[in-house]
N, C-alpha and C. Protein backbone atom coordinates (compact mmCIF):
# COMPACT_ATOMS: atom_id res chain seq x y z
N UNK A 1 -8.18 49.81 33.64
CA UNK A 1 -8.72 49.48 32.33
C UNK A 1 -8.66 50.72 31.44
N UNK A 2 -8.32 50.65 29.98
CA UNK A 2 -7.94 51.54 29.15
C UNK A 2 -9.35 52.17 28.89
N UNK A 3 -10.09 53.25 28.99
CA UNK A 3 -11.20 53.90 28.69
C UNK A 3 -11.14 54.74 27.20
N UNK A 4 -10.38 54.22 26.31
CA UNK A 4 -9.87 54.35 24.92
C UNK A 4 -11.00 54.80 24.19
N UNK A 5 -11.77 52.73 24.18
CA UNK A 5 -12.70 52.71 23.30
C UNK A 5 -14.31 52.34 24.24
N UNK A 6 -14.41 53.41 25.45
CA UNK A 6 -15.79 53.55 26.08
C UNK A 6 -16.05 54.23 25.34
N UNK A 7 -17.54 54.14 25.29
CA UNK A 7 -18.98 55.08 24.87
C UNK A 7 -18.99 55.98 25.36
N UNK A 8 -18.64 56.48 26.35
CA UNK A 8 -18.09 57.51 27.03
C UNK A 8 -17.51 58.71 26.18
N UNK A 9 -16.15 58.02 25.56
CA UNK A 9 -15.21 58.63 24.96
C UNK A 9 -15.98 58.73 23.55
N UNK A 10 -16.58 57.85 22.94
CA UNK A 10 -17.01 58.23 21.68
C UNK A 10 -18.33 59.28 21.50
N UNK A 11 -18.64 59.20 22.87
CA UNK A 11 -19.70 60.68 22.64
C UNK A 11 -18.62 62.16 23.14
N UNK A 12 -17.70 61.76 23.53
CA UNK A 12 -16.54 62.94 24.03
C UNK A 12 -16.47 63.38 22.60
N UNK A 13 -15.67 62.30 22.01
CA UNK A 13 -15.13 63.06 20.74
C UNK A 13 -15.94 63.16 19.49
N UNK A 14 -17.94 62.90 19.49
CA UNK A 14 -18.72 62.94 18.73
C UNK A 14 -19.05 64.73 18.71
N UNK A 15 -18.56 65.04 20.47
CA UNK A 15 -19.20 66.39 20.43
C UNK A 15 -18.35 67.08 20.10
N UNK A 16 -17.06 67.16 20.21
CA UNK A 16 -15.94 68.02 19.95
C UNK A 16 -16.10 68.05 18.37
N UNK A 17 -16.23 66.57 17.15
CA UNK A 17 -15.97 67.26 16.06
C UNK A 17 -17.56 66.85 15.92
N UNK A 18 -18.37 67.47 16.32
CA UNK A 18 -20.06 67.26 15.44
C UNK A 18 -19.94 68.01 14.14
N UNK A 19 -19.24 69.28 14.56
CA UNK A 19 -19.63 70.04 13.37
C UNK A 19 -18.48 69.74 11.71
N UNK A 20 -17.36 69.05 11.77
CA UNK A 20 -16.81 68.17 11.15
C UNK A 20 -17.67 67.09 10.51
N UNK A 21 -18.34 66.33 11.53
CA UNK A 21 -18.77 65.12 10.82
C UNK A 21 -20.26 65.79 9.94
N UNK A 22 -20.93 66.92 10.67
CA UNK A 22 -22.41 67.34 9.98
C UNK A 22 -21.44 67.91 8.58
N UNK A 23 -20.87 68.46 8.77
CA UNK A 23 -20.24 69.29 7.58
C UNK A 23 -19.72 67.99 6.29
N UNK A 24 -19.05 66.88 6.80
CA UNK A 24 -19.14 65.48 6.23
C UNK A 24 -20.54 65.10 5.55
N UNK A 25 -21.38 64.57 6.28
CA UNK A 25 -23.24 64.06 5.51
C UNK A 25 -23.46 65.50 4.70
N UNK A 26 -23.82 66.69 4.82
CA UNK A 26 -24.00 67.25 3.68
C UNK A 26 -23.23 67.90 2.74
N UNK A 27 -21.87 66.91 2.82
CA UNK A 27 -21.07 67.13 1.64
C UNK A 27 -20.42 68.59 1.79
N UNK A 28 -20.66 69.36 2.55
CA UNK A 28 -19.77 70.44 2.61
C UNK A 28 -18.43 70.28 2.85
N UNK A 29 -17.57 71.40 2.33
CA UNK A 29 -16.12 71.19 2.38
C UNK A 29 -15.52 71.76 3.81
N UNK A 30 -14.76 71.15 4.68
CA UNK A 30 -13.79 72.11 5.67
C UNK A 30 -12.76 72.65 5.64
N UNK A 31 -12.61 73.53 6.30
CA UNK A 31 -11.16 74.24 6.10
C UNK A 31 -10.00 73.67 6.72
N UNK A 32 -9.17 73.17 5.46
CA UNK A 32 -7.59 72.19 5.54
C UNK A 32 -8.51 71.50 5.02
N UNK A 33 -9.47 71.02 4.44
CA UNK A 33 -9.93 69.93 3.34
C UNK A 33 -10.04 70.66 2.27
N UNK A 34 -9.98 69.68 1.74
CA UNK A 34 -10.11 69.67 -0.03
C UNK A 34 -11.33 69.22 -0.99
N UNK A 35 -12.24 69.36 -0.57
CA UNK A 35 -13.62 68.41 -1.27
C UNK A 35 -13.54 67.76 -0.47
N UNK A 36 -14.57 66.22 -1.25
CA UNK A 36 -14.88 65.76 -0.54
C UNK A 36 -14.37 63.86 -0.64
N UNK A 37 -12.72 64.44 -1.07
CA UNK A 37 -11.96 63.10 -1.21
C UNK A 37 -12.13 62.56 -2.20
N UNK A 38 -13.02 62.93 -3.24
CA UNK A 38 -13.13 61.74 -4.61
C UNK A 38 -12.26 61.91 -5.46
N UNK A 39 -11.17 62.72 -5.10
CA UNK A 39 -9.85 62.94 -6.29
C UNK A 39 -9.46 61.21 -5.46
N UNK A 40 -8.71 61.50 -4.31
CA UNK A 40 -7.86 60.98 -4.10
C UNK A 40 -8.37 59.51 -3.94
N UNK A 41 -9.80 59.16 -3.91
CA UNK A 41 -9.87 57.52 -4.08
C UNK A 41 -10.19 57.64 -5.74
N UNK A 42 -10.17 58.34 -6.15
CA UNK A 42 -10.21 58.03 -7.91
C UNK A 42 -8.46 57.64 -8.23
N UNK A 43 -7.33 58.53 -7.76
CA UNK A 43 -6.55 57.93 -7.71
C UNK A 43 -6.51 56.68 -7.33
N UNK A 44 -6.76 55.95 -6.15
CA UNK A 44 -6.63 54.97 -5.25
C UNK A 44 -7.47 54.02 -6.34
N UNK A 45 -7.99 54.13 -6.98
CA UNK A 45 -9.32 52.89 -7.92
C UNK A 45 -7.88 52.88 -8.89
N UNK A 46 -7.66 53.91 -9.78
CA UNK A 46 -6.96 54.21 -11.07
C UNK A 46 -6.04 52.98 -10.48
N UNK A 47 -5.02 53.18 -9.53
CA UNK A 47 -3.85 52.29 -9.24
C UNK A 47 -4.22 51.20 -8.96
N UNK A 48 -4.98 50.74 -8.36
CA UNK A 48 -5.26 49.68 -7.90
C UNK A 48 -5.74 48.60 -9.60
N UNK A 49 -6.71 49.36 -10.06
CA UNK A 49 -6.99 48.99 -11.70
C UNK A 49 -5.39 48.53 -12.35
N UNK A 50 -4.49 49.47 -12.55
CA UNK A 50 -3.46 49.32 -13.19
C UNK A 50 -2.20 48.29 -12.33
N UNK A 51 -2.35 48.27 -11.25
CA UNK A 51 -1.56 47.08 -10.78
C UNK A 51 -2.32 45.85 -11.01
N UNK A 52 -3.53 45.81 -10.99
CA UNK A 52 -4.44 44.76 -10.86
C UNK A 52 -3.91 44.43 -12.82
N UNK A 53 -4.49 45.04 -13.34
CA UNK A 53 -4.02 44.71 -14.97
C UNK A 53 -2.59 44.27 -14.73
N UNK A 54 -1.57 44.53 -14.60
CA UNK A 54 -0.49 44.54 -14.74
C UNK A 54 0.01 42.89 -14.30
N UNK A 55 -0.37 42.34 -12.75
CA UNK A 55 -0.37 41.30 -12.34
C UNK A 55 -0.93 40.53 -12.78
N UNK A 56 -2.36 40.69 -13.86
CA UNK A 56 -3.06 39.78 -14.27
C UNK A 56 -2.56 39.41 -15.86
N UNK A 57 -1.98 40.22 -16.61
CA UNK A 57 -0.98 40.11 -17.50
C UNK A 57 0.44 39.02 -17.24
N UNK A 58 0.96 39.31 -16.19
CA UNK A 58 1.83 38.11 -15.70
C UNK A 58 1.59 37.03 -15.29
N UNK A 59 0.49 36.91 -14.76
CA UNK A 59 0.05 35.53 -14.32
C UNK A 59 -0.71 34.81 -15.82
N UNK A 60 -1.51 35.61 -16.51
CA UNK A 60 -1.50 34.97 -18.13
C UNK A 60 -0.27 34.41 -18.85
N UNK A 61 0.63 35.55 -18.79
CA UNK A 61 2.10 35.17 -19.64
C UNK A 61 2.70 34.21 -18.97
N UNK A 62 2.22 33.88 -17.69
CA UNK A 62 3.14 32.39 -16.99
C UNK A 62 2.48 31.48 -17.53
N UNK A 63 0.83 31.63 -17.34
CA UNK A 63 0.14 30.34 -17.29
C UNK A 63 0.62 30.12 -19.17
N UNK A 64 0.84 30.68 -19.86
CA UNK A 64 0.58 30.49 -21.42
C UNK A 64 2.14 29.77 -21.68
N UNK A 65 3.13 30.42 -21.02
CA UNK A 65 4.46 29.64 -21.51
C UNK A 65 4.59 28.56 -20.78
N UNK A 66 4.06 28.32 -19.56
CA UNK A 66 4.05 26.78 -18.82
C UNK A 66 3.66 25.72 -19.67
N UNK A 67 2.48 26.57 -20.16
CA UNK A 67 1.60 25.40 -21.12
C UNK A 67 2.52 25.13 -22.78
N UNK A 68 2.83 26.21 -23.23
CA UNK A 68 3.62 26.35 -24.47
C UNK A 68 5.17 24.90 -24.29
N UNK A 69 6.22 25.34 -23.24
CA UNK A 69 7.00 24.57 -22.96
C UNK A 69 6.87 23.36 -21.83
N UNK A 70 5.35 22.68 -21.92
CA UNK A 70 5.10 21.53 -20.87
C UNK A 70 6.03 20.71 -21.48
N UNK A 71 5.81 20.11 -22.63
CA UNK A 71 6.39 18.97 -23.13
C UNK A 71 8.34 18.72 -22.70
N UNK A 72 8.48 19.88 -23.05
CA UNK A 72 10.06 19.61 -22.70
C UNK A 72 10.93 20.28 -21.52
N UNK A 73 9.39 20.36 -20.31
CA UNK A 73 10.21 20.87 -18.98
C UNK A 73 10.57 19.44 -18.52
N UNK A 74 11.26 19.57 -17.52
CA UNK A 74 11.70 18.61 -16.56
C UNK A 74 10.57 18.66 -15.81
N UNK A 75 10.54 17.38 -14.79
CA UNK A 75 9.08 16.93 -14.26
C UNK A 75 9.26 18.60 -12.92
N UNK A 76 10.78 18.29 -12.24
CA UNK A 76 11.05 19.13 -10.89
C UNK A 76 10.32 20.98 -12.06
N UNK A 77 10.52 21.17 -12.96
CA UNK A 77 9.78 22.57 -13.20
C UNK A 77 8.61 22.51 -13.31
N UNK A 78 8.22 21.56 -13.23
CA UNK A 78 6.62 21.27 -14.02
C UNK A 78 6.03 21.57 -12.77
N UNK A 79 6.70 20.99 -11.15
CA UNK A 79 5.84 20.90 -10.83
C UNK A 79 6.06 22.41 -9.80
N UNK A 80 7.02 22.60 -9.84
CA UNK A 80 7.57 24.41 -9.40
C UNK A 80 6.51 25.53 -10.01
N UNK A 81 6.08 25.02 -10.84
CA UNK A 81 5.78 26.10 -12.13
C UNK A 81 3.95 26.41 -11.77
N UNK A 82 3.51 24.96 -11.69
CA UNK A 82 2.04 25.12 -11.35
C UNK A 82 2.31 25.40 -9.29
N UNK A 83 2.81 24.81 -9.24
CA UNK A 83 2.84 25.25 -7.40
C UNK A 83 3.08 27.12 -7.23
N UNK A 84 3.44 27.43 -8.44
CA UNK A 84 3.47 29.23 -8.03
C UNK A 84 2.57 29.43 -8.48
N UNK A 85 1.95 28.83 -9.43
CA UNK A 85 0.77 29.55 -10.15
C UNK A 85 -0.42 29.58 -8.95
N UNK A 86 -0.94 29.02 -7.89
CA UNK A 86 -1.65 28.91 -7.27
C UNK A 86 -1.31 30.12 -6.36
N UNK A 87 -2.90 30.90 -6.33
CA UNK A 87 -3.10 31.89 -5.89
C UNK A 87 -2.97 31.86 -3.93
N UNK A 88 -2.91 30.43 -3.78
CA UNK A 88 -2.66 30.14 -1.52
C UNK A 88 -1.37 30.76 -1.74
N UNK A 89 -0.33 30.91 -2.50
CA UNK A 89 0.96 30.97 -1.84
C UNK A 89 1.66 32.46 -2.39
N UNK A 90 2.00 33.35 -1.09
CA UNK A 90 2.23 34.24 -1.12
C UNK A 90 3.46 34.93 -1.42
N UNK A 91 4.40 33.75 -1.49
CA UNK A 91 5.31 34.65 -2.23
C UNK A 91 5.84 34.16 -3.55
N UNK A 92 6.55 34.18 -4.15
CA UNK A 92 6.42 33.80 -5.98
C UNK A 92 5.50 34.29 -6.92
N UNK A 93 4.32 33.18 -6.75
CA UNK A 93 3.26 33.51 -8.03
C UNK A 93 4.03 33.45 -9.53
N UNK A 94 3.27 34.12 -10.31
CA UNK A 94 3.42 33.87 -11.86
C UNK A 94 5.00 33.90 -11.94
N UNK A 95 5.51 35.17 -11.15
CA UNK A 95 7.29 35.50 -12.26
C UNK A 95 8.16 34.30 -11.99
N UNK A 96 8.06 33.64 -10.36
CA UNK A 96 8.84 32.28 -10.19
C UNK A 96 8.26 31.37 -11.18
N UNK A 97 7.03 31.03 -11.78
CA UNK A 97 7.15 30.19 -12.84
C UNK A 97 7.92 30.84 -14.06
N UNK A 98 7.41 31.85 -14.12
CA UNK A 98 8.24 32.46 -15.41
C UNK A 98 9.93 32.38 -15.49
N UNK A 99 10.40 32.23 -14.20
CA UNK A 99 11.95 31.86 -14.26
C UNK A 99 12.07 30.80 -14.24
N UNK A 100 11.26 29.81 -13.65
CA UNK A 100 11.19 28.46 -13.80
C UNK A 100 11.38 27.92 -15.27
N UNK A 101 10.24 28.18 -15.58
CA UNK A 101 9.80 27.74 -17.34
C UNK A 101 11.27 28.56 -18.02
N UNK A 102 11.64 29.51 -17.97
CA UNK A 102 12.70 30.26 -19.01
C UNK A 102 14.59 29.55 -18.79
N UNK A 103 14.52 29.35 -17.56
CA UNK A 103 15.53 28.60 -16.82
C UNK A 103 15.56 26.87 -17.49
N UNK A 104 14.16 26.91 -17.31
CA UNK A 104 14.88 25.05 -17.34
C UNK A 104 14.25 24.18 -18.68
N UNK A 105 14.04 25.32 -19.53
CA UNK A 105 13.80 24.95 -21.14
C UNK A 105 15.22 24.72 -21.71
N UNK A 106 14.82 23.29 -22.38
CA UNK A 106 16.15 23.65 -23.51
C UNK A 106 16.37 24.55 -24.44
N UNK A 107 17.38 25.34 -24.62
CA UNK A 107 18.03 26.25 -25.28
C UNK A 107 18.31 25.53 -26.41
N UNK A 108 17.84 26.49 -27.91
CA UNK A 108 17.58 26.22 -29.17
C UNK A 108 19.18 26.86 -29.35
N UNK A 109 19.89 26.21 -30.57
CA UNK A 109 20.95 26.53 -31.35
C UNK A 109 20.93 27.66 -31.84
N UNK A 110 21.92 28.24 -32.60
CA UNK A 110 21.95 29.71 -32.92
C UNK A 110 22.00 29.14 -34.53
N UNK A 111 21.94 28.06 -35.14
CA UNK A 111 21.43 27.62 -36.24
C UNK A 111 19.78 26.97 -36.68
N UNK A 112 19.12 26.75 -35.62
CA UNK A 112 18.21 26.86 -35.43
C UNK A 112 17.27 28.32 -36.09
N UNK A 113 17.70 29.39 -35.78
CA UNK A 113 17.64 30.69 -36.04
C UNK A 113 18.10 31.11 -37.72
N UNK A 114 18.99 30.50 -38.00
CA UNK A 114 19.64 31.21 -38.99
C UNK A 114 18.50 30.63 -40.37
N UNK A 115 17.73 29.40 -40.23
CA UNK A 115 16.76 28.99 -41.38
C UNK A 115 15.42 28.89 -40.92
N UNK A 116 15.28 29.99 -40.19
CA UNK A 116 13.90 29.82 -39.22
C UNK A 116 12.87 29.99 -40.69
N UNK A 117 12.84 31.42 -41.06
CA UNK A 117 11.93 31.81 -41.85
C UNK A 117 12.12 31.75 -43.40
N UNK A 118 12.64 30.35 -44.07
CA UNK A 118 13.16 30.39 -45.24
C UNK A 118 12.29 29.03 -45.28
């Protein structure tokens, strides 16, 4: 039997680094450390914030053009489009609707354009 994770072993290696972990609770720094890590999970929040914005921006811009071009998708995008939007399924999400919806809209004339704003 693997004696890995005995009690044994976790008072082995409680005593070897005690003075690590005491130096940890009152916030003192060790040598080859750097503080006391709050750079690097302030990084870790910062990114996590900015991917989190970033994904939640795309999943808006899907849900808004799904809804914008419902009327003149085909039923097969309609129903592609809300099946990514649902947060159970792990791969797609918002951008497969977003190719969905951009793919299977009808395409406006290039005269369409030319008296848009007159």
């Amino acid at each position: 039997m693997d004696s890995k994770y005995s009690l044994l072993n976790l008072s082995k290696n409680f005593k070897e680094n005690k003075h690590l972990i005491e130096a940890y609770f009152k916030g003192q720094s060790v040598e080859g450390l750097n503080g006391d890590g709050t750079t690097i999970m302030g990084l870790g929040v910062v990114a996590f914030l900015v991917l989190f914005v970033i994904g939640l921006s795309i999943w808006i811009w899907a849900i808004v053009s799904l809804v914008k071009y419902w009327k003149v998708l085909p039923d097969w995008a309609k129903i592609i489009g809300l099946l990514a939007l649902l947060p159970v399924l792990p791969i797609g999400g918002p951008i497969v609707t977003l190719i969905v919806v951009y793919v299977a809209k009808p395409k406006e004339s290039a005269n369409a354009y030319k008296f848009r704003f007159y």
